[in-house]
PDB file of N, CA and C in Angstrom:
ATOM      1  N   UNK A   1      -5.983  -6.232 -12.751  1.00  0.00           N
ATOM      2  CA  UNK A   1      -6.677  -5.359 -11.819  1.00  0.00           C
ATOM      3  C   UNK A   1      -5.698  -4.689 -10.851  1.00  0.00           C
ATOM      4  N   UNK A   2      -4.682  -5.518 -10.279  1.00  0.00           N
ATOM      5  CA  UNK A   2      -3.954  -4.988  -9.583  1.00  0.00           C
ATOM      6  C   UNK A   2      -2.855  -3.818  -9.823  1.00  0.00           C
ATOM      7  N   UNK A   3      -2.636  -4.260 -11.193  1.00  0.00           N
ATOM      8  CA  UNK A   3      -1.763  -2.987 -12.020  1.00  0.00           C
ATOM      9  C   UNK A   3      -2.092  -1.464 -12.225  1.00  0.00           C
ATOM     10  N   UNK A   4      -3.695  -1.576 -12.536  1.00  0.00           N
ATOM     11  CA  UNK A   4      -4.636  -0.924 -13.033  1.00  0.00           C
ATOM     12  C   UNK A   4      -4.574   0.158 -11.325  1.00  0.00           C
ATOM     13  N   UNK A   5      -4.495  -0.370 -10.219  1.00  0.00           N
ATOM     14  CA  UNK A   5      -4.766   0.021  -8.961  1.00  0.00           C
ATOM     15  C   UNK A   5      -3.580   0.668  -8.821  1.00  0.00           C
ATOM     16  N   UNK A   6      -2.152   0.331  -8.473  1.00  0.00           N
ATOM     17  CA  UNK A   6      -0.941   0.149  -8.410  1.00  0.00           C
ATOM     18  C   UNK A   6      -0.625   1.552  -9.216  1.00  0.00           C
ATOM     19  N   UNK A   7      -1.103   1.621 -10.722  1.00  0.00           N
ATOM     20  CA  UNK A   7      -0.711   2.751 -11.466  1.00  0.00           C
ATOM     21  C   UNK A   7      -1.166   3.680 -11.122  1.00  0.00           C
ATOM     22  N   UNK A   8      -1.949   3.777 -10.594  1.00  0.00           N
ATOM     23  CA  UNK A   8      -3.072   5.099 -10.690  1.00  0.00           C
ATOM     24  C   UNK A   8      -2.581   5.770  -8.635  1.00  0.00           C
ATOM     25  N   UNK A   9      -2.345   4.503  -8.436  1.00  0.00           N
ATOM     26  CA  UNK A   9      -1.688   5.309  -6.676  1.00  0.00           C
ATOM     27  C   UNK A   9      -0.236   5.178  -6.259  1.00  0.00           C
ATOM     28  N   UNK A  10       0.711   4.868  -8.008  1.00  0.00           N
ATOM     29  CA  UNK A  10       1.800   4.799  -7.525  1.00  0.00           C
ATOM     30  C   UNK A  10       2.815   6.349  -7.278  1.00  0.00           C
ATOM     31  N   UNK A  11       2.567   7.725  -7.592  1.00  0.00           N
ATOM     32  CA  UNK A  11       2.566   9.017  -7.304  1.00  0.00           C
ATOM     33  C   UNK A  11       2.780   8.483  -5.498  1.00  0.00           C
ATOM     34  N   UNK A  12       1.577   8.501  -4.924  1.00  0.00           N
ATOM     35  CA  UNK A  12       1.152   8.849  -3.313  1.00  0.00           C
ATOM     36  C   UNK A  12       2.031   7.479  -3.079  1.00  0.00           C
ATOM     37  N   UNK A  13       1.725   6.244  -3.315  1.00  0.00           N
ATOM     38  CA  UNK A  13       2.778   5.081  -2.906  1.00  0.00           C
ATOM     39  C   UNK A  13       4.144   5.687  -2.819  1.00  0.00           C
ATOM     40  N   UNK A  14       4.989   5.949  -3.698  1.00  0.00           N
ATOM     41  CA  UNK A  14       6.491   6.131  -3.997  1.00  0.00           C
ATOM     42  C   UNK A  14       6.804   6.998  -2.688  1.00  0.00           C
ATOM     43  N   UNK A  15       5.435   8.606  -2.585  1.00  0.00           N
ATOM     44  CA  UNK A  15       5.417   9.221  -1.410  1.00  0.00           C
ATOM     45  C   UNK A  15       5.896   8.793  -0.137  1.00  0.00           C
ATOM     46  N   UNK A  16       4.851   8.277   0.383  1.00  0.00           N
ATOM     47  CA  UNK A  16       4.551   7.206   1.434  1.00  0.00           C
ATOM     48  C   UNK A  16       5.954   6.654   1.918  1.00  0.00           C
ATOM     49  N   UNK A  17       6.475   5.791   0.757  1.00  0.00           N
ATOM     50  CA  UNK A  17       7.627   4.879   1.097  1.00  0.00           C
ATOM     51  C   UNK A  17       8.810   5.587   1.800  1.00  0.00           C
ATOM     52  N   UNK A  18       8.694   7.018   0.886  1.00  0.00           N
ATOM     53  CA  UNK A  18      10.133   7.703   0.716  1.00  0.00           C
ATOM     54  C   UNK A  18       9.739   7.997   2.554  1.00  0.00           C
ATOM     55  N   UNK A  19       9.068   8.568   2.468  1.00  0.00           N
ATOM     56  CA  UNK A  19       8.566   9.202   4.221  1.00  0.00           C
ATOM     57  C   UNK A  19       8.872   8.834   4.895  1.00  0.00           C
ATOM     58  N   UNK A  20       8.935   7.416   5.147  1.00  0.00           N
ATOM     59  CA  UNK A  20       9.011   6.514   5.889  1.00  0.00           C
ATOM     60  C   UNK A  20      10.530   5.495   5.874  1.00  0.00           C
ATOM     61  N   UNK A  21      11.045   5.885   4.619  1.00  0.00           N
ATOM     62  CA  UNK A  21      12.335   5.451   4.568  1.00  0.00           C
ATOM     63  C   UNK A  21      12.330   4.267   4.061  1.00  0.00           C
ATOM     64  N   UNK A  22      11.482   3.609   3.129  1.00  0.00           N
ATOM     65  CA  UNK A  22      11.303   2.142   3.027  1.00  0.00           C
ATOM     66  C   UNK A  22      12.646   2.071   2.294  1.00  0.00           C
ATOM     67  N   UNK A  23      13.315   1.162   2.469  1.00  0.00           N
ATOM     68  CA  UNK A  23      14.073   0.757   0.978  1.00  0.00           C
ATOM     69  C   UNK A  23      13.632  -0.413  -0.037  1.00  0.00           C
ATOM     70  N   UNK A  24      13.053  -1.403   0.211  1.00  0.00           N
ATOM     71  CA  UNK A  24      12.207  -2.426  -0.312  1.00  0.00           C
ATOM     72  C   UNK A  24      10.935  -2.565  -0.281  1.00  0.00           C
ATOM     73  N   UNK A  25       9.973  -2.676  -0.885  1.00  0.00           N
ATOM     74  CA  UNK A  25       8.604  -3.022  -0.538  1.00  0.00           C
ATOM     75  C   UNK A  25       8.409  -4.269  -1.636  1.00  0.00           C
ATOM     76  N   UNK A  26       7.620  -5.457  -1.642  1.00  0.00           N
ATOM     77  CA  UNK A  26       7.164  -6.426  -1.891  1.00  0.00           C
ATOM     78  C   UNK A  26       5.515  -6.972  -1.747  1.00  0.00           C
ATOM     79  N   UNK A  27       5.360  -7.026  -2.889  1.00  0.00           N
ATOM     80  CA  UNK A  27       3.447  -7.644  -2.790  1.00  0.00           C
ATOM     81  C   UNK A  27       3.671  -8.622  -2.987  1.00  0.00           C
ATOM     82  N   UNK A  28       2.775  -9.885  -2.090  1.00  0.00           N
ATOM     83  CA  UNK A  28       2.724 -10.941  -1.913  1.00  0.00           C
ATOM     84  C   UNK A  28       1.189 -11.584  -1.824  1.00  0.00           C
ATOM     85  N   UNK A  29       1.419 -12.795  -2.116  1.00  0.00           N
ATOM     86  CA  UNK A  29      -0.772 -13.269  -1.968  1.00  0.00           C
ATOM     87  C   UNK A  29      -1.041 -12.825  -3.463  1.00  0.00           C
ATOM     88  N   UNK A  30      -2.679 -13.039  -3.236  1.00  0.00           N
ATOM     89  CA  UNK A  30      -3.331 -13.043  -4.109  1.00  0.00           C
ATOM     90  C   UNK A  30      -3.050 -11.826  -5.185  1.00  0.00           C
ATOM     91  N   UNK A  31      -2.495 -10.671  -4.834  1.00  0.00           N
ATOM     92  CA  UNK A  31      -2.169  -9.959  -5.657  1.00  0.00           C
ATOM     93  C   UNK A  31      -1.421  -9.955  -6.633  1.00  0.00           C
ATOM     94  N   UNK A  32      -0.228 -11.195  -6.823  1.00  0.00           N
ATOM     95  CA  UNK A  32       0.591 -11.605  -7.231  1.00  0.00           C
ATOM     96  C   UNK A  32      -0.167 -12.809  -8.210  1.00  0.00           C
ATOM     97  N   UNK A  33      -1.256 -12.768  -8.314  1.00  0.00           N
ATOM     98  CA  UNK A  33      -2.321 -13.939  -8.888  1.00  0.00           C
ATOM     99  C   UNK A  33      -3.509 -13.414  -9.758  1.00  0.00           C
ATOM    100  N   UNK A  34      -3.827 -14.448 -10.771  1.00  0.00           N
ATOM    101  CA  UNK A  34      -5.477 -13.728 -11.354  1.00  0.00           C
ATOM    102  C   UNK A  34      -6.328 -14.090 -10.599  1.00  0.00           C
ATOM    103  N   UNK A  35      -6.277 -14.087  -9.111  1.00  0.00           N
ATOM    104  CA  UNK A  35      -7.025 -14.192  -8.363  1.00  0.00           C
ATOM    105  C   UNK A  35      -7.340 -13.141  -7.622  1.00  0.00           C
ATOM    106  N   UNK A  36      -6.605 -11.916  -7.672  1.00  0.00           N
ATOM    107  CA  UNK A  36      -7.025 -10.854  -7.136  1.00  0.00           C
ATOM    108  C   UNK A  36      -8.630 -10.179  -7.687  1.00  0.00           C
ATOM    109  N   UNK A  37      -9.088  -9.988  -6.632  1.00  0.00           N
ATOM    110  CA  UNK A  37     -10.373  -8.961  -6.962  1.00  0.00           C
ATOM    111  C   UNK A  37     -10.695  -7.715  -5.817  1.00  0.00           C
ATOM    112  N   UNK A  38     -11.605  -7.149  -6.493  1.00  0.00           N
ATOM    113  CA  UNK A  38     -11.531  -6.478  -5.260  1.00  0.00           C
ATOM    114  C   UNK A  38     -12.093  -6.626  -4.167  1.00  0.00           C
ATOM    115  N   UNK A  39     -12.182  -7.628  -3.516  1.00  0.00           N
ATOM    116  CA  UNK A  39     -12.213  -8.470  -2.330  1.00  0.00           C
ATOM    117  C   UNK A  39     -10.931  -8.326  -1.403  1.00  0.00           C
ATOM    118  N   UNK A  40      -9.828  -8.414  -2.476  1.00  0.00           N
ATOM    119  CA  UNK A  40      -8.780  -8.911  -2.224  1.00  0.00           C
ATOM    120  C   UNK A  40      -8.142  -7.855  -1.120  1.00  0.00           C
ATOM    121  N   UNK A  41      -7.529  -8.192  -0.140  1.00  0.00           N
ATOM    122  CA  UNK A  41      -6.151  -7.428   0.720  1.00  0.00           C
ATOM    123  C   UNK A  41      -5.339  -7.384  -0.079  1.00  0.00           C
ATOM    124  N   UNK A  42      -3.774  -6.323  -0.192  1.00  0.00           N
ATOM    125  CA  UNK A  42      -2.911  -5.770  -0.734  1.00  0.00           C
ATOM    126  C   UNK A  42      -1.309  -6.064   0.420  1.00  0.00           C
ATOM    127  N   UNK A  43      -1.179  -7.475   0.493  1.00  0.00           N
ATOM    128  CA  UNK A  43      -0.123  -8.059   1.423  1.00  0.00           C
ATOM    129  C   UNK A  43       1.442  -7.855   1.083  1.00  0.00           C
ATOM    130  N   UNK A  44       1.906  -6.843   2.011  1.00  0.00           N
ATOM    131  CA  UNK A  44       3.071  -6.506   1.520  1.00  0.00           C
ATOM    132  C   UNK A  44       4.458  -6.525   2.809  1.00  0.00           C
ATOM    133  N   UNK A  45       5.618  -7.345   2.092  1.00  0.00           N
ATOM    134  CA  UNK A  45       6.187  -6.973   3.061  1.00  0.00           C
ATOM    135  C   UNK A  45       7.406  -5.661   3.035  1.00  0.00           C
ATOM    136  N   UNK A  46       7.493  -4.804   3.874  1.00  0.00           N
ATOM    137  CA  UNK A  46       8.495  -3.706   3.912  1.00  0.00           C
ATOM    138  C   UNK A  46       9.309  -3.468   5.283  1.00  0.00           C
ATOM    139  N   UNK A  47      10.775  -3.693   4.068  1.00  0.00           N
ATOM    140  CA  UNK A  47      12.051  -2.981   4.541  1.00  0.00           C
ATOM    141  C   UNK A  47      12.297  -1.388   4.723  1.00  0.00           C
ATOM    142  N   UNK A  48      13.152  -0.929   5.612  1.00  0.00           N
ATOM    143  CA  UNK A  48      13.389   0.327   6.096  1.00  0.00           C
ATOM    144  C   UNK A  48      14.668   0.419   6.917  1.00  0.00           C
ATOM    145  N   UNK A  49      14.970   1.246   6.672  1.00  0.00           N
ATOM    146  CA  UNK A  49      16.288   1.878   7.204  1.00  0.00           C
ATOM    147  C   UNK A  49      16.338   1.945   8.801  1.00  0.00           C
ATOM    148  N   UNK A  50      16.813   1.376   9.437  1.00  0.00           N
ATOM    149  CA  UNK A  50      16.718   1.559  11.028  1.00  0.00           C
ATOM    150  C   UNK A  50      16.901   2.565  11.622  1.00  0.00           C
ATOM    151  N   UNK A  51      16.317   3.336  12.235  1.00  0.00           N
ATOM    152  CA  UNK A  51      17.044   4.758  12.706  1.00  0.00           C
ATOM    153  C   UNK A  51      17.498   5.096  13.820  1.00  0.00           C
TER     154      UNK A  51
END
């Protein structure tokens, strides 16, 4: 499920990151599990370039 989500908004994601300068991003929790549903939060932690 989470892939399925992930693919379809990774275009505007990649966006987002670049904008903002991320250099790392990481999903963590249930998303990382067959426990995700769509219940689920999308727990991530992100790195960025200090400015």
């Amino acid at each position: 499920m989470i892939q399925s989500f992930l693919s379809n908004k990774l275009p505007e994601i990649k966006k987002l990151l670049k904008a903002h300068k991320v250099t790392k991003a990481y999903i963590f929790g249930s998303a990382c599990t067959e426990s995700f549903n769509d219940k689920s939060d999308i727990d991530l932690l992100i790195m960025r370039i200090k400015s």
